[in-house]
N, C-alpha and C. Protein backbone atom coordinates (compact mmCIF):
# COMPACT_ATOMS: atom_id res chain seq x y z
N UNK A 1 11.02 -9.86 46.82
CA UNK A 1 10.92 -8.42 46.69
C UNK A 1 12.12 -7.77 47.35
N UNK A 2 12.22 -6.42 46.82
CA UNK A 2 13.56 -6.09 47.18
C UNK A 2 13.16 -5.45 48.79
N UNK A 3 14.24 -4.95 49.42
CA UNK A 3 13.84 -4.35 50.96
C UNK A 3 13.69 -3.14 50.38
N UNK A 4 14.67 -2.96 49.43
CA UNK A 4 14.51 -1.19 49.04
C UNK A 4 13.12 -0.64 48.74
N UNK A 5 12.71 0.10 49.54
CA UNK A 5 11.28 0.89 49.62
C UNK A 5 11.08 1.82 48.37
N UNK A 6 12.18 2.23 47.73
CA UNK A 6 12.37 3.23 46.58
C UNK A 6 11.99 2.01 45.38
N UNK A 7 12.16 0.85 45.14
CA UNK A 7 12.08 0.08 44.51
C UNK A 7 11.05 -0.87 44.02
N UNK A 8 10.21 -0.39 45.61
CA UNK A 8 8.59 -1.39 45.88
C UNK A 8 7.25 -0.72 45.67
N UNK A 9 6.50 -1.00 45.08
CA UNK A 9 5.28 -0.14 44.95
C UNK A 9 3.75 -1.19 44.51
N UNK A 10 3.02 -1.12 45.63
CA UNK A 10 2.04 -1.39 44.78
C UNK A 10 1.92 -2.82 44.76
N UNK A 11 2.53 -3.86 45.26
CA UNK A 11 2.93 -4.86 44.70
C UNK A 11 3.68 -5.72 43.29
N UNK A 12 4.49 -4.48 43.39
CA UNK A 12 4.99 -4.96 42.22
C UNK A 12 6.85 -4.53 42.34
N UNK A 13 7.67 -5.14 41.58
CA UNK A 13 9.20 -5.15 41.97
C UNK A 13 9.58 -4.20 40.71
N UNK A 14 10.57 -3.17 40.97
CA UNK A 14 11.40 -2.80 39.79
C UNK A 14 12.68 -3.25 39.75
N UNK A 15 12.96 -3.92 38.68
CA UNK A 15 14.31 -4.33 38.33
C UNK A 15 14.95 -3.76 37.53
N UNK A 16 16.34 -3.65 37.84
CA UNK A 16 17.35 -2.45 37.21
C UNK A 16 17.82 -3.64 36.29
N UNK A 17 18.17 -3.23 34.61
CA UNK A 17 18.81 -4.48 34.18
C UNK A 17 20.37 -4.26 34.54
N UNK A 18 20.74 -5.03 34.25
CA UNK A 18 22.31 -5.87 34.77
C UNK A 18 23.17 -4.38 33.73
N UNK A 19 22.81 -4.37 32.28
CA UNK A 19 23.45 -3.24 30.97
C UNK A 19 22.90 -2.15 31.29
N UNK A 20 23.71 -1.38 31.39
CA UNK A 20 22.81 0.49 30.94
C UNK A 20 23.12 0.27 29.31
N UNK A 21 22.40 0.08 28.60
CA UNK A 21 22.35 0.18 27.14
C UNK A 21 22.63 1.62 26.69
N UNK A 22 22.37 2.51 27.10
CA UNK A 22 22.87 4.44 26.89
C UNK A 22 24.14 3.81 26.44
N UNK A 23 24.75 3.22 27.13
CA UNK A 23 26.27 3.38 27.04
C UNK A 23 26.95 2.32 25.50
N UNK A 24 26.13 1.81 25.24
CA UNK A 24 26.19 1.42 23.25
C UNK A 24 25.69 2.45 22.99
N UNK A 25 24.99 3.06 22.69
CA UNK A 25 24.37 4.43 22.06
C UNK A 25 25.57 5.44 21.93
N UNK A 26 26.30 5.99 20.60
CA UNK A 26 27.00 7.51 20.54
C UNK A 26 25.87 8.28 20.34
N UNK A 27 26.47 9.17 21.68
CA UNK A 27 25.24 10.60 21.36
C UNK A 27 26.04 11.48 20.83
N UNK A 28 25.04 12.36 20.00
CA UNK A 28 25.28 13.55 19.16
C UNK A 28 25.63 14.23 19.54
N UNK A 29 26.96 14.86 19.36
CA UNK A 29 27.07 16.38 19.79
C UNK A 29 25.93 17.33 19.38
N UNK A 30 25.65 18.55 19.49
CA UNK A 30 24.66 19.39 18.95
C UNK A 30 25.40 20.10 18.05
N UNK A 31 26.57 19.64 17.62
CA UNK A 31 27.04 20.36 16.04
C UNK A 31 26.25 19.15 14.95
N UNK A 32 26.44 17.88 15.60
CA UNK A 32 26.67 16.45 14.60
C UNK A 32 25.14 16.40 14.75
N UNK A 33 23.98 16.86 15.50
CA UNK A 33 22.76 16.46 15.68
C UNK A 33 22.18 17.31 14.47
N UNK A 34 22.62 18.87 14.83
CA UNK A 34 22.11 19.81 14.02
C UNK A 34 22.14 19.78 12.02
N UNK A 35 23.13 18.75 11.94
CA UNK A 35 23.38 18.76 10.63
C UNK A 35 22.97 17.49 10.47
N UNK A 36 22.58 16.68 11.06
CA UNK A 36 21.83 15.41 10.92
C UNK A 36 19.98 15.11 10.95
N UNK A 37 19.51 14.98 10.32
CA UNK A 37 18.03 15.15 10.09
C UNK A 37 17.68 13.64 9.54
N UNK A 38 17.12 13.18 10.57
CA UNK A 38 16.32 11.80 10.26
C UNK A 38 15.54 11.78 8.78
N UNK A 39 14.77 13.05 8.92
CA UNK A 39 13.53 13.03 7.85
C UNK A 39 14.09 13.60 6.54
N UNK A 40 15.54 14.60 6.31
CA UNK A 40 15.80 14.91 5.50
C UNK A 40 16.60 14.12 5.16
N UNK A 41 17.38 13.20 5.64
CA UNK A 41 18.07 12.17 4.89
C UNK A 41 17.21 11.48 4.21
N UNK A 42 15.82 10.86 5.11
CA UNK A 42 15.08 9.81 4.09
C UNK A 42 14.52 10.38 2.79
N UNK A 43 14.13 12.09 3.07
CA UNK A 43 13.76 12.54 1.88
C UNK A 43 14.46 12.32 0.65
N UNK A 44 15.73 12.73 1.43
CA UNK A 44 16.98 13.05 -0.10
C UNK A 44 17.47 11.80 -0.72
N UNK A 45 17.08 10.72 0.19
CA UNK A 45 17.26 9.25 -0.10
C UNK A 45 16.43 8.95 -1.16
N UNK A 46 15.06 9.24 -1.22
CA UNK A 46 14.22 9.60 -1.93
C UNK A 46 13.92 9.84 -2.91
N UNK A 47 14.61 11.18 -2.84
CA UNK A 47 15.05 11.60 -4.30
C UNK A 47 15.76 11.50 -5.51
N UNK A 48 16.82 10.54 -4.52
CA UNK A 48 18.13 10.35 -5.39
C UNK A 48 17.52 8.82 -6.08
N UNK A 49 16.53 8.31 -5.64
CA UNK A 49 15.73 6.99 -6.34
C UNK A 49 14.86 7.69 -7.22
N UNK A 50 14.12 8.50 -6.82
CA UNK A 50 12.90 9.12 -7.73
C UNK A 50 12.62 9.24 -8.84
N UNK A 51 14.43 9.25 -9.54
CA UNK A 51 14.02 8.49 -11.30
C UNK A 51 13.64 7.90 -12.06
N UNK A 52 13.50 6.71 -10.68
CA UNK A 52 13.71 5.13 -11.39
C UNK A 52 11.59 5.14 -11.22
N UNK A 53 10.93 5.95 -10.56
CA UNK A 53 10.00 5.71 -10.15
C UNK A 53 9.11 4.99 -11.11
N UNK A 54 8.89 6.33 -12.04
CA UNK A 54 8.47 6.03 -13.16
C UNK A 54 8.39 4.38 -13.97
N UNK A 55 9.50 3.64 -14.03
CA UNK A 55 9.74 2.85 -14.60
C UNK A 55 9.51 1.66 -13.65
N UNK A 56 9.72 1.86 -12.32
CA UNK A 56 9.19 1.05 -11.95
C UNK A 56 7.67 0.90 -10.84
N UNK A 57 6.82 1.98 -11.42
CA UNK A 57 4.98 1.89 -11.37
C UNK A 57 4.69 1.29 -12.69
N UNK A 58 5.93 2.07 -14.44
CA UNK A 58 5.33 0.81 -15.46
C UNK A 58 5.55 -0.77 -14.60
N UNK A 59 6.83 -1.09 -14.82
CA UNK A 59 6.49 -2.31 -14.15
C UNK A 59 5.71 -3.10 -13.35
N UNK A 60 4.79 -2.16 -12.51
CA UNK A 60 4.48 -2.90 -12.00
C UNK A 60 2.80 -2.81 -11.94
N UNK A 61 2.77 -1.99 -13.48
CA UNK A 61 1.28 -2.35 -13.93
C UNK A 61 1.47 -2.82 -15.16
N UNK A 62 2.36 -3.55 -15.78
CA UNK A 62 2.62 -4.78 -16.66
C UNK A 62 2.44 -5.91 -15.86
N UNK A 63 2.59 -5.88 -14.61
CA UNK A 63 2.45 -7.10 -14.00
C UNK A 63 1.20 -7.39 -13.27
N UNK A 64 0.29 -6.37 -13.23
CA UNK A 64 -1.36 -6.51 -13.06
C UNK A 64 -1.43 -6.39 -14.16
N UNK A 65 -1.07 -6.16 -15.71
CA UNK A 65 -1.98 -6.42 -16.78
C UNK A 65 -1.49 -8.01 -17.05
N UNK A 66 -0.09 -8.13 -16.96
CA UNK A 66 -0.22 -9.83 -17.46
C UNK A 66 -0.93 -10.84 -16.50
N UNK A 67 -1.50 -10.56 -15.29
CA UNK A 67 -2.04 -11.60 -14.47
C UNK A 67 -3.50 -11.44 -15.42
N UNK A 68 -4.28 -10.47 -15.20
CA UNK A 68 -5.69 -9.95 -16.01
C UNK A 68 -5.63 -10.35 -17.36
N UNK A 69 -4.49 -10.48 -17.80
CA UNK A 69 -4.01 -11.02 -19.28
C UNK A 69 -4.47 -12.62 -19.16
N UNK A 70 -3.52 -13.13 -18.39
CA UNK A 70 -3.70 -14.37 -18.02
C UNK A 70 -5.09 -15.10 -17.83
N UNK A 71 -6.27 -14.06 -16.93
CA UNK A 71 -7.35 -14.43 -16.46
C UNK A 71 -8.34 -14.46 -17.19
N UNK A 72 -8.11 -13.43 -18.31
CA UNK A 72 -9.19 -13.25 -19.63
C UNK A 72 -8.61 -14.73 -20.24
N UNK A 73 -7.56 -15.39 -20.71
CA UNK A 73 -7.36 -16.15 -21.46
C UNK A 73 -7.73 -17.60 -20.84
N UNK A 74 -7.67 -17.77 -19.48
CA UNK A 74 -7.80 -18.72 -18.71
C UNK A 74 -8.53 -18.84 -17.86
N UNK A 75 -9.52 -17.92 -17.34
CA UNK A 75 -10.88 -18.19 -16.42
C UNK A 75 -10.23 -17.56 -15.50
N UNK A 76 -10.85 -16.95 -14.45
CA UNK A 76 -11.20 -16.46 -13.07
C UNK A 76 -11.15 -17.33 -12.02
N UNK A 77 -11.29 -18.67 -12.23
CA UNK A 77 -11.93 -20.08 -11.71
C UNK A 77 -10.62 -20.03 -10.11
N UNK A 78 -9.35 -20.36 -11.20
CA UNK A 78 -8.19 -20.84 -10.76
C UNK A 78 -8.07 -19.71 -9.37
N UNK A 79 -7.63 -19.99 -8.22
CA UNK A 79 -7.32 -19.47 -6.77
C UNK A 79 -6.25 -18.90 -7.43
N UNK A 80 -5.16 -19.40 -7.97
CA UNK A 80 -3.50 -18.90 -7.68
C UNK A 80 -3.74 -17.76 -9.03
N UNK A 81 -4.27 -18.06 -9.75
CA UNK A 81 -4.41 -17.19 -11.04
C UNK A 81 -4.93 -15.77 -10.26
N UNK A 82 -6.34 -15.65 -9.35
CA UNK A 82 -6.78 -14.70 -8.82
C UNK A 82 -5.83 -14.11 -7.94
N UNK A 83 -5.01 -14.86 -6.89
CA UNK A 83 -4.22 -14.54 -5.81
C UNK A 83 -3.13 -13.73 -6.50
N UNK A 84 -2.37 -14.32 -8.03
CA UNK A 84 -1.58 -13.17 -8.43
C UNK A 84 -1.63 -11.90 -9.04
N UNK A 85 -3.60 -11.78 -9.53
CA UNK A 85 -4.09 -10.68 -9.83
C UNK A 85 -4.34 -9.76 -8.57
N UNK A 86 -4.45 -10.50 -7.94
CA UNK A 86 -4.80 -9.31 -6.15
C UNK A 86 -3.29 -9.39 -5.72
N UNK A 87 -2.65 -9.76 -6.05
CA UNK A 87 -1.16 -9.57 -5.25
C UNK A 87 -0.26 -8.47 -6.08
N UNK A 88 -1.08 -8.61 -7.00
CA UNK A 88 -0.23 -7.21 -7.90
C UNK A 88 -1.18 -5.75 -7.49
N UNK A 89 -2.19 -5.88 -7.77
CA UNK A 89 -2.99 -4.76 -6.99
C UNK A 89 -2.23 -4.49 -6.02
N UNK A 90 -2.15 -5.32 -4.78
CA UNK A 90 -1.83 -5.09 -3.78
C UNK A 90 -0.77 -4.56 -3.64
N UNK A 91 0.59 -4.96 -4.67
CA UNK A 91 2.01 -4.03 -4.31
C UNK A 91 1.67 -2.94 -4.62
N UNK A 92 0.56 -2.84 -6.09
CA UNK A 92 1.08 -1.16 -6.38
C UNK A 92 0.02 -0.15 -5.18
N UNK A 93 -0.71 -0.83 -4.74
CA UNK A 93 -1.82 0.01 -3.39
C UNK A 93 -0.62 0.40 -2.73
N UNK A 94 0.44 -0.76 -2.22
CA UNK A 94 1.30 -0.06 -1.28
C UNK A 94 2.27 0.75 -1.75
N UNK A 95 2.73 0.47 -3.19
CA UNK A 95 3.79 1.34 -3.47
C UNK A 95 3.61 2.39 -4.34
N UNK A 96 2.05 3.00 -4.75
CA UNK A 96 2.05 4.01 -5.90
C UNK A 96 2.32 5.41 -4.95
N UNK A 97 1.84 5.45 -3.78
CA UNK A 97 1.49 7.01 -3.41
C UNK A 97 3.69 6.93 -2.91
N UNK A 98 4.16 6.13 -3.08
CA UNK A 98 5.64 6.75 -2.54
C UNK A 98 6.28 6.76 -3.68
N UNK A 99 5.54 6.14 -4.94
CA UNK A 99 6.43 6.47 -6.45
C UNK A 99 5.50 7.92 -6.84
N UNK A 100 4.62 8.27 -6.33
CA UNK A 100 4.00 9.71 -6.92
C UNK A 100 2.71 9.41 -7.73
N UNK A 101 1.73 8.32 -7.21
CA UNK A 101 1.02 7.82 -7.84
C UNK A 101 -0.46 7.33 -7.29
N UNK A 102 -0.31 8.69 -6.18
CA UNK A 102 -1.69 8.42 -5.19
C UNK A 102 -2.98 7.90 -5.77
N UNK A 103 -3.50 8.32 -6.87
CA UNK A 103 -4.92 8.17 -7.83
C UNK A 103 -4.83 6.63 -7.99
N UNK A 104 -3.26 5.97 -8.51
CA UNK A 104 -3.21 4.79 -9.26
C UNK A 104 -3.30 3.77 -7.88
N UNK A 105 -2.92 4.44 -6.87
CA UNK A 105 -2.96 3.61 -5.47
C UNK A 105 -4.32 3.48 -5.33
N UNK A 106 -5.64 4.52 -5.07
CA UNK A 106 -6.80 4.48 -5.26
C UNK A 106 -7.57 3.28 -5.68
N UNK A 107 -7.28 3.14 -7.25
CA UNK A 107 -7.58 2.56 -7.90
C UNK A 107 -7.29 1.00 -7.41
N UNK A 108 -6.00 0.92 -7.70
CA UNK A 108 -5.80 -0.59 -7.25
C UNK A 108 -6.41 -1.08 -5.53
N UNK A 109 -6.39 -0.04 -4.86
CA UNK A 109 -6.96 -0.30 -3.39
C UNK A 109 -8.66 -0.77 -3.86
N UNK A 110 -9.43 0.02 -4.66
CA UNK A 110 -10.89 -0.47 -5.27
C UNK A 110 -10.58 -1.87 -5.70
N UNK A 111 -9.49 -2.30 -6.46
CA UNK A 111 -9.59 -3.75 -7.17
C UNK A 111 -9.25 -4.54 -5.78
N UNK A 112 -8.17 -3.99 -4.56
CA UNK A 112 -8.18 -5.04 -3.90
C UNK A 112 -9.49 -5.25 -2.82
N UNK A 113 -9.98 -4.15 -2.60
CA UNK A 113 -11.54 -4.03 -1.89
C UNK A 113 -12.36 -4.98 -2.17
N UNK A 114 -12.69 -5.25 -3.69
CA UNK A 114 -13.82 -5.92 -4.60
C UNK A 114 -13.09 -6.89 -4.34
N UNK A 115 -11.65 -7.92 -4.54
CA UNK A 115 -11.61 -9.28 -4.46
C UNK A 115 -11.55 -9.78 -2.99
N UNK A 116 -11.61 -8.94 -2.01
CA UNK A 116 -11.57 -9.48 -0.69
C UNK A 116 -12.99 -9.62 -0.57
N UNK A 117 -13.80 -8.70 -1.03
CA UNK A 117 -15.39 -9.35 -0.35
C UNK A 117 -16.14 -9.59 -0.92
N UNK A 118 -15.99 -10.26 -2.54
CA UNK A 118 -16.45 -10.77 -3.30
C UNK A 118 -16.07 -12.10 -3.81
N UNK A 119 -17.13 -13.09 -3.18
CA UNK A 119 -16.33 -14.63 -3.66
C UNK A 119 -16.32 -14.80 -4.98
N UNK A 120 -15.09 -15.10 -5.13
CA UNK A 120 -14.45 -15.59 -6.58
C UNK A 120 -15.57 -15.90 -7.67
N UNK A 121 -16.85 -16.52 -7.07
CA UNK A 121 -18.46 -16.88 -8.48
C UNK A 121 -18.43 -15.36 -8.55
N UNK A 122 -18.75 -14.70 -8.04
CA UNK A 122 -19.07 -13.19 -8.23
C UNK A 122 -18.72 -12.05 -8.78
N UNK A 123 -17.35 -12.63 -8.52
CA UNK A 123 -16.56 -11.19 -9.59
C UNK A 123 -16.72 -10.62 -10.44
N UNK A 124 -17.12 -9.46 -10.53
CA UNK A 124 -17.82 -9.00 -11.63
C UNK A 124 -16.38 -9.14 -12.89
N UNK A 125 -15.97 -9.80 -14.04
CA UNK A 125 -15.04 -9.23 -14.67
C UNK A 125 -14.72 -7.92 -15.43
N UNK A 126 -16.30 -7.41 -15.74
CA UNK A 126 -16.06 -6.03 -16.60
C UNK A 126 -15.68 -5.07 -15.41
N UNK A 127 -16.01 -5.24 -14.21
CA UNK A 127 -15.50 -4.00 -13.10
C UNK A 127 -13.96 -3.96 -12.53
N UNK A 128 -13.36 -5.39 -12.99
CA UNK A 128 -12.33 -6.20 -12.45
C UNK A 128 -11.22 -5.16 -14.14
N UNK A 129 -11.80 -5.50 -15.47
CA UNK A 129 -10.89 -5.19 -16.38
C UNK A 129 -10.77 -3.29 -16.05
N UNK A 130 -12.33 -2.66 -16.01
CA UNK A 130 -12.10 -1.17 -15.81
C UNK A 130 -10.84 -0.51 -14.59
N UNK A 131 -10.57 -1.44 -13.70
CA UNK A 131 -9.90 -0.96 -12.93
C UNK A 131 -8.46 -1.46 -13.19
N UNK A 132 -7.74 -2.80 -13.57
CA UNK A 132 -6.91 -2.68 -14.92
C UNK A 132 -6.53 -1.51 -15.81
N UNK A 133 -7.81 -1.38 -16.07
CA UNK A 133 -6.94 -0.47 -17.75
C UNK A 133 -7.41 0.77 -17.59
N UNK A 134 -7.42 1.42 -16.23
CA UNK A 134 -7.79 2.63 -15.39
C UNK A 134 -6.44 2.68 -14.77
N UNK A 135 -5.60 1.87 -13.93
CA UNK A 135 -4.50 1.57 -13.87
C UNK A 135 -3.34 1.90 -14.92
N UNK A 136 -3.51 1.13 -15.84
CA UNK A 136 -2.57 1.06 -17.12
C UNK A 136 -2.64 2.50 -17.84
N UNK A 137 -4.02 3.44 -17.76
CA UNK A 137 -4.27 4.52 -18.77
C UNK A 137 -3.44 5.84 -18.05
N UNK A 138 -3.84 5.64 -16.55
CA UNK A 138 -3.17 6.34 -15.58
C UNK A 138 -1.32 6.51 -15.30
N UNK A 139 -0.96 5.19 -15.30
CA UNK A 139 0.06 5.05 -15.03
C UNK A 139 0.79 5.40 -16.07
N UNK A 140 0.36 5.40 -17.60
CA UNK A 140 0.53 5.91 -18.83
C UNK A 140 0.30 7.43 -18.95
N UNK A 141 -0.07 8.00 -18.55
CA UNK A 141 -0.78 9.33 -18.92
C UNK A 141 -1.16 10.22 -17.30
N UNK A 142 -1.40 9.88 -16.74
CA UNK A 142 -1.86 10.99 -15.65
C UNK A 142 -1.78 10.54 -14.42
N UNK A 143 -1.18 9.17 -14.18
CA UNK A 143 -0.62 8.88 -12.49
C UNK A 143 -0.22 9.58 -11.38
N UNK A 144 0.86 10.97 -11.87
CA UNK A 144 1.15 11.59 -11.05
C UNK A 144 0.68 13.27 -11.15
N UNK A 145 -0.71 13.37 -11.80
CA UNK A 145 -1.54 14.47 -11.44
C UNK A 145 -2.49 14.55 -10.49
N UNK A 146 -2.30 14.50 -9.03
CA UNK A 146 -3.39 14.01 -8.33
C UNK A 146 -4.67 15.00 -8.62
N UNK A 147 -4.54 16.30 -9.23
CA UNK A 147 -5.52 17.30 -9.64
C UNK A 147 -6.28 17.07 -10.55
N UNK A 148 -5.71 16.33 -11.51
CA UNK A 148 -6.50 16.00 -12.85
C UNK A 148 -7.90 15.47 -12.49
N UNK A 149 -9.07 15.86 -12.88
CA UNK A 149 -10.06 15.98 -12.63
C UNK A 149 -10.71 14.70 -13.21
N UNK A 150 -10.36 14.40 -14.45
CA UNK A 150 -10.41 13.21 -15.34
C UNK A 150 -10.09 12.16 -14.29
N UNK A 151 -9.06 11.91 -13.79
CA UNK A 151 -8.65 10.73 -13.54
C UNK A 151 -9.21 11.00 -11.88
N UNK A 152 -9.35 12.07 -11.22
CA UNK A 152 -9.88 11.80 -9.91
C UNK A 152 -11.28 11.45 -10.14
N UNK A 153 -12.08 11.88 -10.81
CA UNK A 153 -13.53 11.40 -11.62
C UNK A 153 -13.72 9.76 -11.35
N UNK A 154 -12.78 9.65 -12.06
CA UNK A 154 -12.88 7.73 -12.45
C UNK A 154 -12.37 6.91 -11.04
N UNK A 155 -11.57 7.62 -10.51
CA UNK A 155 -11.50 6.64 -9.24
C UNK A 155 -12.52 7.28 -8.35
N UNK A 156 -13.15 7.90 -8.22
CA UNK A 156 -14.55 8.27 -7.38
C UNK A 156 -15.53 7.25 -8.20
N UNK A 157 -15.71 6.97 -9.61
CA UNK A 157 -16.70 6.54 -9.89
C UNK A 157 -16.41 4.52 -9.64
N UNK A 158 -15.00 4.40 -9.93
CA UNK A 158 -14.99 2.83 -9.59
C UNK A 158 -15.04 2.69 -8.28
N UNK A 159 -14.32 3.50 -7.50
CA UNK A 159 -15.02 3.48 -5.70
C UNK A 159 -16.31 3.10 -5.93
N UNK A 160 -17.17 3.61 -5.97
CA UNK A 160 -18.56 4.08 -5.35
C UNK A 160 -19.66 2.45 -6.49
N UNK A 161 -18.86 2.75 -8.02
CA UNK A 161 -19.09 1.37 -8.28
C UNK A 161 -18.91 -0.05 -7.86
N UNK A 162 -17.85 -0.03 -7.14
CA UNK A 162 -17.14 -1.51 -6.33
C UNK A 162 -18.12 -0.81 -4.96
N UNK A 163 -18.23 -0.06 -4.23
CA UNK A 163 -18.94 -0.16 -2.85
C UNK A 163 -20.04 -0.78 -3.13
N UNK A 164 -20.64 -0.07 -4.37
CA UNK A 164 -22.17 -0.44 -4.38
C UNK A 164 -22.52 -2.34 -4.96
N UNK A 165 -21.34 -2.49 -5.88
CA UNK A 165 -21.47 -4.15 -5.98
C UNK A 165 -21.05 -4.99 -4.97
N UNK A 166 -20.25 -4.16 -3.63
CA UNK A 166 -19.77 -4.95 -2.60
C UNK A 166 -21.04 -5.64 -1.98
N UNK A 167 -21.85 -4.54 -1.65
CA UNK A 167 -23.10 -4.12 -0.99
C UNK A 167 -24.10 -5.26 -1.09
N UNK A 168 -24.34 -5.60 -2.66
CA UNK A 168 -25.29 -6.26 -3.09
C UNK A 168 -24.70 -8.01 -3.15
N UNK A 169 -23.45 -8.16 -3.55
CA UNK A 169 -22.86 -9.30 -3.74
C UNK A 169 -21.49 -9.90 -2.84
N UNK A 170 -21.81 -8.84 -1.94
CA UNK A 170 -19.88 -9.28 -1.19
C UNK A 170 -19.83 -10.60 0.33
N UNK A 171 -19.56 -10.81 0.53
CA UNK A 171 -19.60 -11.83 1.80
C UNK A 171 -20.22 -11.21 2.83
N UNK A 172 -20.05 -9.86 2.74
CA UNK A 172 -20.57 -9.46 4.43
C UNK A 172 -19.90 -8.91 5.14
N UNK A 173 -18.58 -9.50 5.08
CA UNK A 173 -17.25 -8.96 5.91
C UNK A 173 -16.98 -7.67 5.65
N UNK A 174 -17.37 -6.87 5.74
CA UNK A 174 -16.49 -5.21 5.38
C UNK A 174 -16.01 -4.98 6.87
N UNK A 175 -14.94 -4.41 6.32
CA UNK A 175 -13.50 -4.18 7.23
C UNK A 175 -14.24 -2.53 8.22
């Protein structure tokens, strides 16, 4: 322990590190701070992508319809077949509400809900395709109306449909 009394407390030591790290850090003048905006750069960063959005939420509910494609033609059975139908859910859960596609995020968050607590015998498939081609109709037509009444309708009703089959058939585990 150090002798320094300013240093000791409590039983415990403060150590100064060896670097003042401040001194890698350039600080801002308050001309260079004021015209610098963390949150408006990421916005405008944002924006200047925001074209491509569109094209790529299609993409990436072609790629939950070809796994569901896949699963109608080939069984449910297969792990890796299921794992790439919930792994596509899963990107667009994370990536619809930052392409403008909160409802379609909804939705796919219900499909990934139902395959986490529903063992694979169970899956319902007709609740598994509605949220698919609820996805696909959306992302086609009304993805980025979060008002549309139609499409907030249907993800209230596959919610409350997947809670209630969780309920009766799911492992148990709810998060």
């Amino acid at each position: 322990m150090s002798s320094d009394p300013t240093k000791q407390n409590a039983g415990y030591e403060l150590v100064k590190p060896p670097r003042d790290l401040r001194a890698k850090v350039r600080v801002l003048s308050e001309r260079e701070a004021a015209r610098f905006d963390p949150i408006k750069s990421a916005e405008a960063a944002l924006e200047r992508l925001s074209h491509d959005f569109d094209d790529w939420m299609a993409s990436e509910a072609a790629t939950l319809s070809d796994a569901w494609t896949d699963i109608q033609e080939k069984g449910i059975g297969d792990t890796e077949r299921r794992e790439t139908l919930f792994r596509a859910a899963h990107d667009i859960k994370g990536q619809a509400s930052t392409f403008g596609y909160p409802l379609v995020g909804s939705v796919a968050g219900s499909l990934c809900h139902l395959m986490d607590h529903v063992p694979a015998e169970k899956l319902p498939l007709t609740l598994i395709a509605q949220h698919v081609e609820a996805i696909r109709a959306m992302v086609a037509e009304t993805g980025q109306q979060e008002e549309n009444a139609t499409a907030k309708a249907l993800v209230d009703k596959l919610t409350d449909v997947t809670n209630d089959y969780i309920s009766r058939h799911g492992d148990g585990e709810e998060e």
